[in-house]
N, C-alpha and C. Protein backbone atom coordinates (compact mmCIF):
# COMPACT_ATOMS: atom_id res chain seq x y z
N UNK A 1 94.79 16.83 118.38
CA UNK A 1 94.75 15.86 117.30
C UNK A 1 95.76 14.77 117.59
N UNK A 2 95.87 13.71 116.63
CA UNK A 2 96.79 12.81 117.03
C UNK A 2 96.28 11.32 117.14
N UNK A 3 96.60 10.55 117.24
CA UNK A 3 96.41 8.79 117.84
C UNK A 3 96.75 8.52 118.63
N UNK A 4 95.30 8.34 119.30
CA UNK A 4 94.84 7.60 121.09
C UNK A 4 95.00 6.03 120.67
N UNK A 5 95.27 5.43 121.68
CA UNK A 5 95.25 3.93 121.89
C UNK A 5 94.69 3.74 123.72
N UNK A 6 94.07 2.40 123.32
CA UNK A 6 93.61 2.25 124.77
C UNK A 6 94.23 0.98 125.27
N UNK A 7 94.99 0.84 126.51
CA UNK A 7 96.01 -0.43 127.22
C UNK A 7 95.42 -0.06 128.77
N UNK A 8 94.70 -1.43 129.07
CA UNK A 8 94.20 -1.56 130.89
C UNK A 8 93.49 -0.67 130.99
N UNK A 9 92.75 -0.48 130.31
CA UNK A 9 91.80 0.42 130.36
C UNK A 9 91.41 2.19 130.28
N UNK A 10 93.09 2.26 130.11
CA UNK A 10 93.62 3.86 129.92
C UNK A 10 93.96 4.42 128.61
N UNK A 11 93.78 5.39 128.20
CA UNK A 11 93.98 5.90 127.16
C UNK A 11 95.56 6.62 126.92
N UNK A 12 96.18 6.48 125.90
CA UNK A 12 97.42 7.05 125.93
C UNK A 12 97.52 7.47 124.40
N UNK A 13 98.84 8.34 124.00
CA UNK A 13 98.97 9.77 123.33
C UNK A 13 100.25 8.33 122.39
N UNK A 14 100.31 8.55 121.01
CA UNK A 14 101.40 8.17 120.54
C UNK A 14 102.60 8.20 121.24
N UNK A 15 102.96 9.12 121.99
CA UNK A 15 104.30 9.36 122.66
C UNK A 15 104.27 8.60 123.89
N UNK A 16 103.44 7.68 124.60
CA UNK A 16 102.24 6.57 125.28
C UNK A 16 102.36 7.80 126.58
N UNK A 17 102.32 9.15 126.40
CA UNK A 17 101.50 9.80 127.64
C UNK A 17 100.56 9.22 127.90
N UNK A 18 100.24 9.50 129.55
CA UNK A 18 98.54 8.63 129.50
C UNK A 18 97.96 10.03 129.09
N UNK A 19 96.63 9.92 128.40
CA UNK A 19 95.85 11.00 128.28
C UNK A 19 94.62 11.19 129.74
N UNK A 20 95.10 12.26 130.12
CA UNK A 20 93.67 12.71 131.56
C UNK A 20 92.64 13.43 130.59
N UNK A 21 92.50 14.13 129.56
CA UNK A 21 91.61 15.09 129.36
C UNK A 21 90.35 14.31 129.83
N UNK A 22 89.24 14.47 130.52
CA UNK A 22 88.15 14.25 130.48
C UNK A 22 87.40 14.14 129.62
N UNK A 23 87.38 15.26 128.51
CA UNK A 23 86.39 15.58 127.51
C UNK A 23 86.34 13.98 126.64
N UNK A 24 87.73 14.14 126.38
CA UNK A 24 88.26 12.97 125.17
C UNK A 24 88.03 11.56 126.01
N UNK A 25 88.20 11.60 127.07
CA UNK A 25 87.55 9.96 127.40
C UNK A 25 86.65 9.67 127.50
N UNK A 26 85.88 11.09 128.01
CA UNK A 26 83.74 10.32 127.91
C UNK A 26 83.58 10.02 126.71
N UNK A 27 84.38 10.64 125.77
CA UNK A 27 83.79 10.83 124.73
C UNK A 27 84.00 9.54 123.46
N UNK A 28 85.50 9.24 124.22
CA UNK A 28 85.88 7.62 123.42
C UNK A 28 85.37 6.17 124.37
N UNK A 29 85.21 6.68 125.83
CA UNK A 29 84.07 5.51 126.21
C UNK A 29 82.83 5.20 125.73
N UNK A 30 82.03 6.05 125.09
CA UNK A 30 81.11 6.04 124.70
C UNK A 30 80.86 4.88 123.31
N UNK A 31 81.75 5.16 122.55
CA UNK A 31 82.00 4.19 121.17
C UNK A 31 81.99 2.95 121.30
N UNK A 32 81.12 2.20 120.71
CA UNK A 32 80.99 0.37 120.65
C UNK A 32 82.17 0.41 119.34
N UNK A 33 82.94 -0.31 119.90
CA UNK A 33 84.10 -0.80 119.29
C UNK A 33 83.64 -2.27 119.19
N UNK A 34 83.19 -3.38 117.90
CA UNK A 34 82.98 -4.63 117.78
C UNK A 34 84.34 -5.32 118.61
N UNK A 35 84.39 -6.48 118.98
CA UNK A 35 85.01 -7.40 119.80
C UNK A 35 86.26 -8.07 119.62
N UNK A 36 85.75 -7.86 117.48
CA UNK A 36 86.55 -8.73 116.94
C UNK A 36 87.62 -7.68 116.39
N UNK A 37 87.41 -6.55 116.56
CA UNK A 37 88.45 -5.29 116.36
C UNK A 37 90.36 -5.89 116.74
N UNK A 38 91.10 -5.06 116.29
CA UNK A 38 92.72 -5.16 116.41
C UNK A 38 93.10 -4.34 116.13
N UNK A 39 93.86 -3.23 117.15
CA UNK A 39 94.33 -2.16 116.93
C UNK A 39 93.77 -1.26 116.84
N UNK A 40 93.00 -0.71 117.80
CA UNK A 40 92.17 0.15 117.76
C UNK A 40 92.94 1.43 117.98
N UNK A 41 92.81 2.63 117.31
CA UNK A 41 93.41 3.51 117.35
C UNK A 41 91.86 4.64 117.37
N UNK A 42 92.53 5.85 118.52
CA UNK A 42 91.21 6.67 118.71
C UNK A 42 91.59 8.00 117.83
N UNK A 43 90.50 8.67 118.11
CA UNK A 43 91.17 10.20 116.94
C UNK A 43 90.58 11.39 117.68
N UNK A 44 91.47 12.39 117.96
CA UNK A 44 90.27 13.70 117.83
C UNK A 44 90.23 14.66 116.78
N UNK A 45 88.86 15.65 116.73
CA UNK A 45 88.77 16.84 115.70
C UNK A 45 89.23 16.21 113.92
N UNK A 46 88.61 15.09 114.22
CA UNK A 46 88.71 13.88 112.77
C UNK A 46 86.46 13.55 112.54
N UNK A 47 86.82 13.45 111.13
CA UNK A 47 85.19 13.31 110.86
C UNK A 47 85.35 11.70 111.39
N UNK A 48 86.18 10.91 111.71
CA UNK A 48 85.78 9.36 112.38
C UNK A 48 86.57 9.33 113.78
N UNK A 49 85.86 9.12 114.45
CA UNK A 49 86.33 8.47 115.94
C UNK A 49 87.44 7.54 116.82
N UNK A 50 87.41 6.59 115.55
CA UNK A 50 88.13 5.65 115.88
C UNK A 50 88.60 4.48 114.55
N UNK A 51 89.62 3.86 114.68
CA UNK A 51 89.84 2.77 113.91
C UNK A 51 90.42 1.77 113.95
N UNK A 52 90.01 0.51 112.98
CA UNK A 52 90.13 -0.80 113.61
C UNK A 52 90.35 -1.47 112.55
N UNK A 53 91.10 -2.82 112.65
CA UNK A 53 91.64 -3.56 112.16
C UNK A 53 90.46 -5.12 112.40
N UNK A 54 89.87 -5.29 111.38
CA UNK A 54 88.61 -6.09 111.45
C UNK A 54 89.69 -7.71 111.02
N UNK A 55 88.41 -8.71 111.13
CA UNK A 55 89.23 -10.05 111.20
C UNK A 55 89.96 -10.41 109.82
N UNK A 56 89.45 -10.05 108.61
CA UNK A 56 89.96 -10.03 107.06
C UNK A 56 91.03 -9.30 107.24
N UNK A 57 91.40 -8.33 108.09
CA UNK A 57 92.91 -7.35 107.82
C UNK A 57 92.29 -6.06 107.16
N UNK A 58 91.33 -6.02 107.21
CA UNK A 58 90.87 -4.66 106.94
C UNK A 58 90.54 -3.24 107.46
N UNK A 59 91.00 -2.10 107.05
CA UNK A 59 90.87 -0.85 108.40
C UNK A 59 89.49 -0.60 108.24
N UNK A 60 88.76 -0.61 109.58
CA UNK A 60 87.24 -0.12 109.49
C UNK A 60 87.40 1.36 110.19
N UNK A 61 86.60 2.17 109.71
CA UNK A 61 86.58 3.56 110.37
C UNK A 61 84.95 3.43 111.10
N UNK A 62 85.20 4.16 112.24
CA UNK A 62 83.62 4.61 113.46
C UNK A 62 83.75 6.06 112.92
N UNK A 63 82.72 6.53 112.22
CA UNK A 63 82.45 7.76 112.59
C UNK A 63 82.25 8.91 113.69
N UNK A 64 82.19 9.84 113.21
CA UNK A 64 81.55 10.44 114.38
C UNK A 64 80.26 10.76 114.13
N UNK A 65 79.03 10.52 115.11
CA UNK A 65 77.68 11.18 114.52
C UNK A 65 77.19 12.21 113.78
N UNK A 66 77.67 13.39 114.27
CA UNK A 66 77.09 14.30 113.27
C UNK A 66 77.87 14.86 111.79
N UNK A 67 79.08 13.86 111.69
CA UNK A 67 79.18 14.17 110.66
C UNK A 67 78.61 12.79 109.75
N UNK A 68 78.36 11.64 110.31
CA UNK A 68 77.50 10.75 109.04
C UNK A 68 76.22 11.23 109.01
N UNK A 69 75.59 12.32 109.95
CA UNK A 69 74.53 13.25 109.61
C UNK A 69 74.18 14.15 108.47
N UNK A 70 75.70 14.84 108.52
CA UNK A 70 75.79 15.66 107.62
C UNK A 70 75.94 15.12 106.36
N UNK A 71 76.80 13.88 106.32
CA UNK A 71 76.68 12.96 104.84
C UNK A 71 75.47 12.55 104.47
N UNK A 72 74.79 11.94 105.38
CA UNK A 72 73.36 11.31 104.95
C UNK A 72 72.45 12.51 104.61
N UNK A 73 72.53 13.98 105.16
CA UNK A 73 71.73 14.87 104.40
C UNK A 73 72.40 15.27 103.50
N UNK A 74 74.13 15.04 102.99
CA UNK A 74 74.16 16.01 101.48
C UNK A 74 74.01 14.20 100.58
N UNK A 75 73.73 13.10 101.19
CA UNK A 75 72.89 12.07 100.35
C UNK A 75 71.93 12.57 99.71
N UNK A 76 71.19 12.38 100.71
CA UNK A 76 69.67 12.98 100.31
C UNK A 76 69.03 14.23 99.79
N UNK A 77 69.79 15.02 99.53
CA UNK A 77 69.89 16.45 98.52
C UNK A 77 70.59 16.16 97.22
N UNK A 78 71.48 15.25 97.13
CA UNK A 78 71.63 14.83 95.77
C UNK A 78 70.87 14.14 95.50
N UNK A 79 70.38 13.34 95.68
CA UNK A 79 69.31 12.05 95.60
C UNK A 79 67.85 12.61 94.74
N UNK A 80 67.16 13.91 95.62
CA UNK A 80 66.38 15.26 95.24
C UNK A 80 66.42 15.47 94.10
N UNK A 81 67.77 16.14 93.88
CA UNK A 81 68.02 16.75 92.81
C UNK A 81 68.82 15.80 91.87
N UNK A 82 69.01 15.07 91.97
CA UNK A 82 68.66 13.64 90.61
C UNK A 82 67.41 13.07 90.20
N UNK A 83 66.63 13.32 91.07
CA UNK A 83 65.37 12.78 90.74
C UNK A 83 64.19 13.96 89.94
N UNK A 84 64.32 15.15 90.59
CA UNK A 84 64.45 16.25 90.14
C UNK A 84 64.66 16.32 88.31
N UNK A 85 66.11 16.31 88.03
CA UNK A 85 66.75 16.48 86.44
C UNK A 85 66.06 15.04 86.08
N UNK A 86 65.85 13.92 86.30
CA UNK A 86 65.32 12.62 86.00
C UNK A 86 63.78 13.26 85.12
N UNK A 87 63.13 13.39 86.54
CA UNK A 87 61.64 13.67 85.64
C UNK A 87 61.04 14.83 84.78
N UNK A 88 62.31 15.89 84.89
CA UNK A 88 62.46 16.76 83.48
C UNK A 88 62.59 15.77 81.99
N UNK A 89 64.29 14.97 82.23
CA UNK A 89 64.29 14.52 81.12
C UNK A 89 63.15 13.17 80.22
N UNK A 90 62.33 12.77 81.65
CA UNK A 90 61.24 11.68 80.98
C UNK A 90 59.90 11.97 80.66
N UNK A 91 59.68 13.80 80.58
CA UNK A 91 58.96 14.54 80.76
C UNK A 91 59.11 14.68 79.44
N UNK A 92 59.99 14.71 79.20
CA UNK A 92 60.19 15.68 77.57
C UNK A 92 60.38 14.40 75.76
């Protein structure tokens, strides 16, 4: 766990170890980070990936995939079951 940062193309540890793990760099090369980002800070064993400082001064969070998976299906199971209690109560 902890905050990755990336300088020349290397990844490094708050304490600015460089980080070697393999796993953790395929895995933060992979991420489209927009252009207009500042301060990108990486994450592991976090439901977001990465985070960024957008042009307004605002922190944007990257998810990680399967957990905006898992959000978008407990969306859509509430969503169900609102619609669900809905046409009970316009039923009656």
């Amino acid at each position: 766990m902890g905050i990755y940062y990336k300088k020349n193309g290397k990844y490094y540890n708050k304490l600015n170890q460089r980080v070697i793990d393999k796993t953790k760099i395929s895995a933060w090369s992979g991420i489209y980070i927009p252009p207009a980002y500042k301060r990108i800070n990486y994450y592991w064993n976090k439901s977001y990936l990465a985070t960024g400082i957008d042009q307004a001064g605002r922190k944007q969070y990257i998810y990680h995939p399967s957990w905006s998976n898992k959000r978008e299906s407990k969306k859509k199971n509430q969503l169900k079951n609102w619609v669900y209690y809905m046409t009970g109560i316009i039923e009656k």
